[in-house]
Protein backbone atom coordinates (compact mmCIF):
# COMPACT_ATOMS: atom_id res chain seq x y z
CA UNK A 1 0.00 0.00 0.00
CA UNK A 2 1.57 3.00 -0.72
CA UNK A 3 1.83 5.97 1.82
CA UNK A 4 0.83 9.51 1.57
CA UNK A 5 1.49 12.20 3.88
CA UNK A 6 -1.53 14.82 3.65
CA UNK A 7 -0.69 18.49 4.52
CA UNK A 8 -3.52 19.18 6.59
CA UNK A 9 -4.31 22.71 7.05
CA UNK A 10 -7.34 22.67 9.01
CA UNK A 11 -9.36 24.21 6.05
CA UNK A 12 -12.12 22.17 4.28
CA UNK A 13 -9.66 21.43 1.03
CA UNK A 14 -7.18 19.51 2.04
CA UNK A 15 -9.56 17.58 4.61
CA UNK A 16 -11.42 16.10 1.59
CA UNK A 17 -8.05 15.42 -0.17
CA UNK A 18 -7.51 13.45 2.85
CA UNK A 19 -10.67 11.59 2.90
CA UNK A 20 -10.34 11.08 -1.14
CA UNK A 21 -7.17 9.10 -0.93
CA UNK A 22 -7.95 6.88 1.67
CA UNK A 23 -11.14 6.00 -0.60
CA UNK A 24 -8.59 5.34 -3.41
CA UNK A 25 -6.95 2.94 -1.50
CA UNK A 26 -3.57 4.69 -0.04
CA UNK A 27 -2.17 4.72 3.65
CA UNK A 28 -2.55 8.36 4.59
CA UNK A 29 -0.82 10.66 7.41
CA UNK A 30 -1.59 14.20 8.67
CA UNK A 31 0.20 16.26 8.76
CA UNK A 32 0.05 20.17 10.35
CA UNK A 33 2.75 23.01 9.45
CA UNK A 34 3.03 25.66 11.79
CA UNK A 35 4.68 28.34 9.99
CA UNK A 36 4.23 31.58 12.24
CA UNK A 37 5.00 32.38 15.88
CA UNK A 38 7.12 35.30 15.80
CA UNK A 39 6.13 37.46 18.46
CA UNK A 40 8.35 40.33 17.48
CA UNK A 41 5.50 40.78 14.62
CA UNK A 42 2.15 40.83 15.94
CA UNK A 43 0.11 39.07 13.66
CA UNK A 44 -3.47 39.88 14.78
CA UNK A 45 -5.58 38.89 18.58
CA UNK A 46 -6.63 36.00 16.96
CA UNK A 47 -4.42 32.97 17.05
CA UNK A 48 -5.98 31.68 13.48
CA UNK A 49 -3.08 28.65 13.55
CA UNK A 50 -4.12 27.34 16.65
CA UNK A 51 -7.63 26.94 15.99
CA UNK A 52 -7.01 25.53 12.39
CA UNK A 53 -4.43 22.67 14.09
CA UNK A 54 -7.72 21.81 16.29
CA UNK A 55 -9.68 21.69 13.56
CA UNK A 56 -7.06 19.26 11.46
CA UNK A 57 -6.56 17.48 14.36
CA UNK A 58 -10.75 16.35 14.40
CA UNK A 59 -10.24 15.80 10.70
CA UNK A 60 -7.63 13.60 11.33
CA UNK A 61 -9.54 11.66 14.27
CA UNK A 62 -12.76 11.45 12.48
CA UNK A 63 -11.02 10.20 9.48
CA UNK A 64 -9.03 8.06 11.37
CA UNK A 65 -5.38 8.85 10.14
CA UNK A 66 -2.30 9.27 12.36
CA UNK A 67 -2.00 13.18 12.72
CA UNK A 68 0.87 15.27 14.33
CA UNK A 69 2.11 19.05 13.39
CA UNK A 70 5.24 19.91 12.80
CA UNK A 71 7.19 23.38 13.55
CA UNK A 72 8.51 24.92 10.40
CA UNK A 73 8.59 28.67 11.10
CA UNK A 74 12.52 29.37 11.70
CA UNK A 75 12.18 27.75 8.12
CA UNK A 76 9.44 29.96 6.87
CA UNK A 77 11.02 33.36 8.55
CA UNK A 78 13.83 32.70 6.51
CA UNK A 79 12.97 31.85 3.47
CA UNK A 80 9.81 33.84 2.77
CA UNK A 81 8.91 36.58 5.34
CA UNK A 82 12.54 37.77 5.32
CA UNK A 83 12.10 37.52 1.31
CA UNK A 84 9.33 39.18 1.55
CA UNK A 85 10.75 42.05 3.62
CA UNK A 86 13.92 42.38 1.32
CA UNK A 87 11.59 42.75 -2.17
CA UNK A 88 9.25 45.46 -0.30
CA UNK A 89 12.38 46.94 0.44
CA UNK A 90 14.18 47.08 -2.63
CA UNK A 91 10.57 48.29 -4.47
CA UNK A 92 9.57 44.85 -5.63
CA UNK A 93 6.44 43.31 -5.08
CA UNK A 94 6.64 39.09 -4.34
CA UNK A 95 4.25 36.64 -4.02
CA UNK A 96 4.36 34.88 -0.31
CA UNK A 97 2.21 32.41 -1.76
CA UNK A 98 4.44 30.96 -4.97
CA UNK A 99 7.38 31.00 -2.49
CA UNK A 100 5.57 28.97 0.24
CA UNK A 101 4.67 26.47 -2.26
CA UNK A 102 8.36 26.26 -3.70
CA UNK A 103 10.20 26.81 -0.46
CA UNK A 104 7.93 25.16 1.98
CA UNK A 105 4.97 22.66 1.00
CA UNK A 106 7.03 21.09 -1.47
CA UNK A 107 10.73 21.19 -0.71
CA UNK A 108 11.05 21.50 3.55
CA UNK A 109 7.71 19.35 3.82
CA UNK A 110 8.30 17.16 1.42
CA UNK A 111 11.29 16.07 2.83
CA UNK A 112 9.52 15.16 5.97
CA UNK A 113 7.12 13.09 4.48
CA UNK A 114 9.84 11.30 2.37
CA UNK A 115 11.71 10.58 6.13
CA UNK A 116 8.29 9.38 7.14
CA UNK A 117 8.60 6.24 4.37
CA UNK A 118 5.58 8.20 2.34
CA UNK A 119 5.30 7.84 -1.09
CA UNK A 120 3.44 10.79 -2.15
CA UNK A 121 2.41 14.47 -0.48
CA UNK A 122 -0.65 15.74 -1.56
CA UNK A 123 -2.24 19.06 -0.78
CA UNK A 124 -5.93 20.42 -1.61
CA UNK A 125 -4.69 22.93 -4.65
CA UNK A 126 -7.05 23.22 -7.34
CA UNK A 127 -5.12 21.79 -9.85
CA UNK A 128 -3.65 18.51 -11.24
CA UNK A 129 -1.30 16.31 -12.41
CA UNK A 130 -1.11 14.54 -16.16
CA UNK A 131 1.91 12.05 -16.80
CA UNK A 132 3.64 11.54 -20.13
CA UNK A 133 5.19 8.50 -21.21
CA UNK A 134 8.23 9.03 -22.89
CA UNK A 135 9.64 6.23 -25.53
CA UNK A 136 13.03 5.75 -23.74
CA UNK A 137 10.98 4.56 -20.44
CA UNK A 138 11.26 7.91 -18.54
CA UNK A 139 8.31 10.08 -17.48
CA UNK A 140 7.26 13.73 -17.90
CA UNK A 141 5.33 15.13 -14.92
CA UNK A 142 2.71 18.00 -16.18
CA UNK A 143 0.74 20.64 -14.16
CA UNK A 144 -2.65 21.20 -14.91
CA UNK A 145 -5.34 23.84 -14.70
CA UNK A 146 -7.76 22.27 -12.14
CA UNK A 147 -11.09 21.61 -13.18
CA UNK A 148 -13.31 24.05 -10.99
CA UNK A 149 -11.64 27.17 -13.27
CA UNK A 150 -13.59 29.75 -10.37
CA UNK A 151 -10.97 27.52 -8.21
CA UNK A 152 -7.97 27.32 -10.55
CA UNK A 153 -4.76 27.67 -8.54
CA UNK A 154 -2.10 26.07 -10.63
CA UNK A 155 -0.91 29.61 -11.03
CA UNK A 156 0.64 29.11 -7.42
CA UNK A 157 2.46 26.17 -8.01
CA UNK A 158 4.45 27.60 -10.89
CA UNK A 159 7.41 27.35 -9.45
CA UNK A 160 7.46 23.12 -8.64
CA UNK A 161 9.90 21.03 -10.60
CA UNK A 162 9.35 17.75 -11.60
CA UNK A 163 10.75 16.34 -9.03
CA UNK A 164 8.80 17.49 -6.81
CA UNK A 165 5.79 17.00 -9.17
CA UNK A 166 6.52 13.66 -9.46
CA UNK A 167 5.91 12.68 -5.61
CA UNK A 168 3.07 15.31 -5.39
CA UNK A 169 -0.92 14.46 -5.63
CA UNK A 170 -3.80 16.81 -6.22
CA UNK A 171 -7.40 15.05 -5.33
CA UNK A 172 -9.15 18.17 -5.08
CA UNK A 173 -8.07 19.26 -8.80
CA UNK A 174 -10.58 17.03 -10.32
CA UNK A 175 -13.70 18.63 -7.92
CA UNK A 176 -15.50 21.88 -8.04
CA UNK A 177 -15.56 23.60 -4.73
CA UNK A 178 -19.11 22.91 -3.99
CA UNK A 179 -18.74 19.27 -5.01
CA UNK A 180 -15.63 19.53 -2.53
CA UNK A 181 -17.63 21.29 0.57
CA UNK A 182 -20.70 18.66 -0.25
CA UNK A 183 -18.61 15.86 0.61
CA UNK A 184 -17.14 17.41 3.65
CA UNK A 185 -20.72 17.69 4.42
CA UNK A 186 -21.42 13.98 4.16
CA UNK A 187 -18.66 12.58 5.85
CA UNK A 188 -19.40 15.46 8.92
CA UNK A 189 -16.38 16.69 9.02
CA UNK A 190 -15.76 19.78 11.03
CA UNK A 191 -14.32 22.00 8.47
CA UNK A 192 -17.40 21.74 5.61
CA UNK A 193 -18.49 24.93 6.36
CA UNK A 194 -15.13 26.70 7.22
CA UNK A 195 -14.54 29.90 5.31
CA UNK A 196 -11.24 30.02 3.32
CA UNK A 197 -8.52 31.45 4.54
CA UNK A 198 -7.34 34.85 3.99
CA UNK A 199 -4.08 36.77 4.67
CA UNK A 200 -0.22 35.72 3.75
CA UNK A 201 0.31 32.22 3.39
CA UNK A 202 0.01 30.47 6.87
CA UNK A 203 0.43 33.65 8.45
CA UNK A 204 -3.17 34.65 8.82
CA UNK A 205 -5.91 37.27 9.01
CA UNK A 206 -3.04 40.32 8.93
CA UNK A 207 -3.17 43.25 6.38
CA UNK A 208 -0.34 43.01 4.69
CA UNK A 209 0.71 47.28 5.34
CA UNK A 210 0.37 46.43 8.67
CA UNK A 211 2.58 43.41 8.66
CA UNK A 212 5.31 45.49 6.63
CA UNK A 213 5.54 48.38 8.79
CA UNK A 214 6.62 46.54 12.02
CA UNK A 215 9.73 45.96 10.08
CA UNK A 216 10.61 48.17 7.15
CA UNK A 217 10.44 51.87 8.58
CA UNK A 218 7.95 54.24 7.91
CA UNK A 219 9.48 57.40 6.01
CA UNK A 220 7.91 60.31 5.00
CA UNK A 221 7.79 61.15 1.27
CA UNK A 222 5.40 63.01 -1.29
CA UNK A 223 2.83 61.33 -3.59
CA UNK A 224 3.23 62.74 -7.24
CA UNK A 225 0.28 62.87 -9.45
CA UNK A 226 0.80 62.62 -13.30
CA UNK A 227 -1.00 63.99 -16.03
CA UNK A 228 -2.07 60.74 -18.64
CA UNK A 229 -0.51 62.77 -21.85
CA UNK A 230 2.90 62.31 -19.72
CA UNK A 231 2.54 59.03 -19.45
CA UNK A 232 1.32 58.49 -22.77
CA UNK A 233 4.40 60.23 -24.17
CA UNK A 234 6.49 57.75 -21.86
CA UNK A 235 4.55 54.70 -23.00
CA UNK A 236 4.51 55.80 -26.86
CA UNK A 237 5.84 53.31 -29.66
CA UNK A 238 8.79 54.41 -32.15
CA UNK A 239 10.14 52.97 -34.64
CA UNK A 240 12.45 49.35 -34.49
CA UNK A 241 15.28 48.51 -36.73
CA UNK A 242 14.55 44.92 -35.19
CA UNK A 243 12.06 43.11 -33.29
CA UNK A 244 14.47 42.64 -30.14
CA UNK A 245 15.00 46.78 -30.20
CA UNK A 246 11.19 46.38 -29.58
CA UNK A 247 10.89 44.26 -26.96
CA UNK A 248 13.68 46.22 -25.24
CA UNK A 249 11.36 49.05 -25.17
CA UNK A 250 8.18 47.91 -24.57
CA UNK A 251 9.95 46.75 -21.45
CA UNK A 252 11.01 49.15 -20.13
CA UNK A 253 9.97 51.01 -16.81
CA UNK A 254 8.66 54.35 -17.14
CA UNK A 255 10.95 56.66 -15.40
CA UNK A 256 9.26 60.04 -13.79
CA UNK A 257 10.12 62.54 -12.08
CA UNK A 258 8.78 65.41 -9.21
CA UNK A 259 8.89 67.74 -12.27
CA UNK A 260 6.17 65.84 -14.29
CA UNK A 261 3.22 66.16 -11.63
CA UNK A 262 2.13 68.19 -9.22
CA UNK A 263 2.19 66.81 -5.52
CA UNK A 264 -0.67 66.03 -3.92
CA UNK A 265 -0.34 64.43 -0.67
CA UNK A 266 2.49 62.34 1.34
CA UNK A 267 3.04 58.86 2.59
CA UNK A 268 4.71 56.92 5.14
CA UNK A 269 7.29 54.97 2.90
CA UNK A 270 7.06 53.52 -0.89
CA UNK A 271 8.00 50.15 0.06
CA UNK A 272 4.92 49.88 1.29
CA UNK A 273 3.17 50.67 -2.11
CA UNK A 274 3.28 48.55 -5.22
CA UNK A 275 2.30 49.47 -8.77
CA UNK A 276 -1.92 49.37 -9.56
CA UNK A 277 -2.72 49.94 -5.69
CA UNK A 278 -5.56 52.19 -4.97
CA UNK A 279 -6.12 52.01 -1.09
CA UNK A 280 -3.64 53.66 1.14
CA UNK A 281 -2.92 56.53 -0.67
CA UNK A 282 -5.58 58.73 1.62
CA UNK A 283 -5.86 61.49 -1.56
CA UNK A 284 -8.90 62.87 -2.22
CA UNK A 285 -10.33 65.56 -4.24
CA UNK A 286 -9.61 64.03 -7.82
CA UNK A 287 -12.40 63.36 -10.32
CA UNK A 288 -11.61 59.65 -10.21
CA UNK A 289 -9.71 57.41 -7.91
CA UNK A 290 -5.77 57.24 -7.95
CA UNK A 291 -3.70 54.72 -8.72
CA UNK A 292 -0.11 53.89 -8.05
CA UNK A 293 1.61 53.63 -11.21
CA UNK A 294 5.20 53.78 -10.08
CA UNK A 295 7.57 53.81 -6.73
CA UNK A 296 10.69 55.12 -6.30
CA UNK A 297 12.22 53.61 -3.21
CA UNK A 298 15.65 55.86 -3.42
CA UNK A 299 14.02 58.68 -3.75
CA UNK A 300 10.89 57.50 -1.70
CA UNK A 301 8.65 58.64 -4.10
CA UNK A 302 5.22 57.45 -5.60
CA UNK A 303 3.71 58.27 -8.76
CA UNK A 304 -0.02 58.11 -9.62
CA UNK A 305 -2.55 58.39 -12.23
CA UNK A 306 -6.38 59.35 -12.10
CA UNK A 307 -8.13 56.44 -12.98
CA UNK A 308 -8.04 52.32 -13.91
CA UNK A 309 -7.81 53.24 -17.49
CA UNK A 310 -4.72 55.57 -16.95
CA UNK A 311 -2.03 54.68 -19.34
CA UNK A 312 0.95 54.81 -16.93
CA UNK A 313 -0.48 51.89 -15.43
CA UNK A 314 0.02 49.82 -18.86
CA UNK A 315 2.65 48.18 -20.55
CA UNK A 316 3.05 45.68 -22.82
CA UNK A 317 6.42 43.45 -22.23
CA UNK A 318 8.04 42.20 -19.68
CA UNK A 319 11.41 40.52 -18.77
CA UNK A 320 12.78 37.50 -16.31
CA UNK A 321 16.34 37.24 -16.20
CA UNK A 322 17.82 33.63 -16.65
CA UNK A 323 18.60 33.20 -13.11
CA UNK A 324 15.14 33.72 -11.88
CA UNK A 325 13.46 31.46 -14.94
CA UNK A 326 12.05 28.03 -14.24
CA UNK A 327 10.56 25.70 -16.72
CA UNK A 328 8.16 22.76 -14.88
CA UNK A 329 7.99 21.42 -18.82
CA UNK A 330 11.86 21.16 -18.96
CA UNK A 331 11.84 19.45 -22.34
CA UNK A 332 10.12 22.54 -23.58
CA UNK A 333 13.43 25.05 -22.46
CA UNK A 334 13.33 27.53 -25.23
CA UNK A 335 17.02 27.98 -26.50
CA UNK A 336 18.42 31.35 -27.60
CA UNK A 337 16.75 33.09 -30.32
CA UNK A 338 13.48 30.59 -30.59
CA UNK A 339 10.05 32.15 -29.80
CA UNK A 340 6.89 30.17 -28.19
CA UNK A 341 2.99 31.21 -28.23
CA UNK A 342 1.34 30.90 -25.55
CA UNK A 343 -0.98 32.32 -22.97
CA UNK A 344 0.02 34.10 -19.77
CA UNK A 345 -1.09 35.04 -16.78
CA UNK A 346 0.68 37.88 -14.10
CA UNK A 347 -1.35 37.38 -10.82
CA UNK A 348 -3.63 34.88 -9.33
CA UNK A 349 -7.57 34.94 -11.15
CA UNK A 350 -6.51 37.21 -13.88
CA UNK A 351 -7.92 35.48 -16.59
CA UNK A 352 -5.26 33.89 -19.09
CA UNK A 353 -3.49 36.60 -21.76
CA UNK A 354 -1.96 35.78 -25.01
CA UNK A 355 1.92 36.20 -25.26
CA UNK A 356 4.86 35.40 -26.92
CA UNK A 357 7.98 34.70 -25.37
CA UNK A 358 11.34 35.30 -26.94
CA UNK A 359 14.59 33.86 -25.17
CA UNK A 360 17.32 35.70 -25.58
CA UNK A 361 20.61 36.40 -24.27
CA UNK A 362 20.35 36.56 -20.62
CA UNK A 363 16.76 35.90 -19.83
CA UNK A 364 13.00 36.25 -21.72
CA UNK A 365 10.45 38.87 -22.88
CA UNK A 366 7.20 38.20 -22.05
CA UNK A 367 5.46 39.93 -25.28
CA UNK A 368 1.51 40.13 -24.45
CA UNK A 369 -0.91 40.64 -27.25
CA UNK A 370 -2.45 43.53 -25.39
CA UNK A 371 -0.82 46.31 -22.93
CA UNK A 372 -1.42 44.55 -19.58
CA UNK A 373 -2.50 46.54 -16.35
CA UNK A 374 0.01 46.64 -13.28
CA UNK A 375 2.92 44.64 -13.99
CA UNK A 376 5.25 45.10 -10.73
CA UNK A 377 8.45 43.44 -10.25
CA UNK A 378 9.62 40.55 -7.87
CA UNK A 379 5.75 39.39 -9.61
CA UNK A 380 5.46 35.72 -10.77
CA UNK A 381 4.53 35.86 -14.92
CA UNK A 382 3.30 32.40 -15.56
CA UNK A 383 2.82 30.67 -19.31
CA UNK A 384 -0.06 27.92 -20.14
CA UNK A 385 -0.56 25.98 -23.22
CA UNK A 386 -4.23 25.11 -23.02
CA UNK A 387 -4.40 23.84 -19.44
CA UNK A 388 -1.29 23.26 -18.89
CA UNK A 389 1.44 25.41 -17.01
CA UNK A 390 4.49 25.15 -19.07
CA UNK A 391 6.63 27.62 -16.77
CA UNK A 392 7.43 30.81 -14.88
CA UNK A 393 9.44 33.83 -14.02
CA UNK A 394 9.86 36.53 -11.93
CA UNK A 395 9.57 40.27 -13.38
CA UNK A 396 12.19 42.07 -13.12
């Protein structure tokens, strides 16, 4: 029989997972990460971990599987809420979710279950897992879109390889949420009617301004409105001798500066601001709402633009350096100079854009059909073909 060790969260996903694979036959473990107790940053009153290890610990009991929790958060501090802290700091904008995946669920975890004898580690992502057979013998793992696309969240897995795709099972991915919370029903377990979680990654119910500014500093600076014709003028097209003096272009930053606004109101730091936010800014008086459509952490600076349709919130390319690529389709690695369509995606539920990527010398442009809204670096730019995620990048 083989043996799979569940990460049990105490949410009403990965409870079913559990119950689904002991159906299918497999030996099945609990297992409870505690990621957060850092009492240097408050997280909120609540204590949202302890009451979801309760709650995976009655999953476990009424499912009858061995259960026990394990303490990963010198683990987590270091590799994703001191990340986190760094990007903010530098400007950048990451995504604690991708990294917890990458870093935690399926490299630190997974290592525990593989000293535990398991076979497998499965989670309750909304997603799944084909298998290619290859005609020397070998196989080729592939992530897929999960069914439920409301539910989809292959997007933050992008960063697994195939080893790690290769000992990892999805039973949820095949299941629409309410199909998922309907069987949680009928087997009474206690987390059926649970709400989701919100918040960072493990951490819990926590804004995430708040959480920044018990570590990064706050610093006064100004907040710079700019006129649209400015940033049209930045964003216009010239002509290209060649395609790659294009892309070059189309990716590049805008660059303002205090002389191309007025100033309209101040802030507390602009690492705690990232490109396309609208709350926080506490500036009123404008026809419609502003938005931030650049930060200047040197200078502590942020730039905005009247409006969701302003165009200094657009652009149209993007580029990941090599060191921060990652194929999950390995065999698919484009070499230098080849070019792939596909469809692309820069956050979590925005619905999938095309693209073409170009590999060149030193890393890949993302080239999007149309200009996309908000694309802020340390961001994860993900590429499907159909359903399936082919690979990812961070912007930089």
């Amino acid at each position: 029989m083989k043996k799979v060790v569940v990460g049990l969260s105490g949410g009403v996903d990965s409870s079913v997972a559990a119950y689904l694979l002991l159906q299918q036959g497999y030996e099945v473990i609990g297992l409870f990460m505690k990621n957060w107790h850092d009492d240097s940053v408050t997280i909120s009153d609540e204590c949202p971990w302890l009451e979801d290890s309760n709650d995976a610990l009655l999953v476990a009991e009424k499912l009858g599987i061995p259960f026990q929790t394990v303490d990963l958060s010198k683990q987590y501090k270091e590799r994703i809420v001191d990340y986190m802290f760094n990007e903010y700091e530098k400007g950048r904008t990451p995504n604690p979710d991708v990294l917890c995946n990458r870093e935690i669920k399926f490299d630190v975890f997974l290592k525990i279950a593989m000293d535990l004898g398991a076979d497998y580690v499965a989670t309750g992502h909304y997603c799944r897992k084909g298998i290619l057979e290859n005609a020397d013998g070998t196989k080729t793992y592939q992530l897929l879109a999960g069914v439920d696309g409301n539910k989809d969240q292959s997007y933050f897995l992008c960063q697994v390889s195939q080893e790690q795709l290769s000992k990892a099972l999805f039973p949820v991915g095949e299941l629409t949420k309410p199909e998922v919370r309907k069987i949680a029903a009928e087997q009474n377990l206690i987390t059926a009617e649970k709400r989701d979680s919100q918040g960072l990654c493990f951490i819990g119910k926590v804004r995430l301004p708040d959480f920044l500014q018990q570590k990064l500093k706050p610093k006064k600076g100004v907040i710079v409105e700019v006129d649209s014709d400015i940033a049209q003028y930045q964003n216009q097209s010239n002509s290209y001798d060649t395609k790659l003096e294009e892309l070059v272009n189309n990716a590049e930053k805008p660059h303002y500066s205090l002389t191309d606004g007025k100033v309209v109101g101040e802030h507390q730091g602009a690492h705690y601001f990232t490109i396309g936010q609208r709350k926080g800014l506490d500036v009123g008086g404008t026809k419609e709402p502003l938005f931030v459509i650049e930060t200047n952490v040197d200078e502590n600076i942020i730039y905005t633009g009247q409006g969701k349709n302003h165009p200094g919130l657009y652009r149209k390319t993007l580029f990941v350096n090599d060191d921060e690529l990652h194929w999950i389709r390995t065999d698919l690695t484009l070499a230098i100079d080849e070019h792939m369509q596909v469809m692309a995606r820069i956050r979590y539920r925005q619905p999938l854009q095309k693209a073409t990527l170009y590999k060149v010398s030193g890393g890949l442009f993302v080239d999007f059909e149309e200009k996309q809204s908000a694309i802020a670096e340390g961001q994860f730019v993900a590429w499907y073909n159909g359903d399936e995620l082919l690979g990812s990048g961070v912007i930089s």
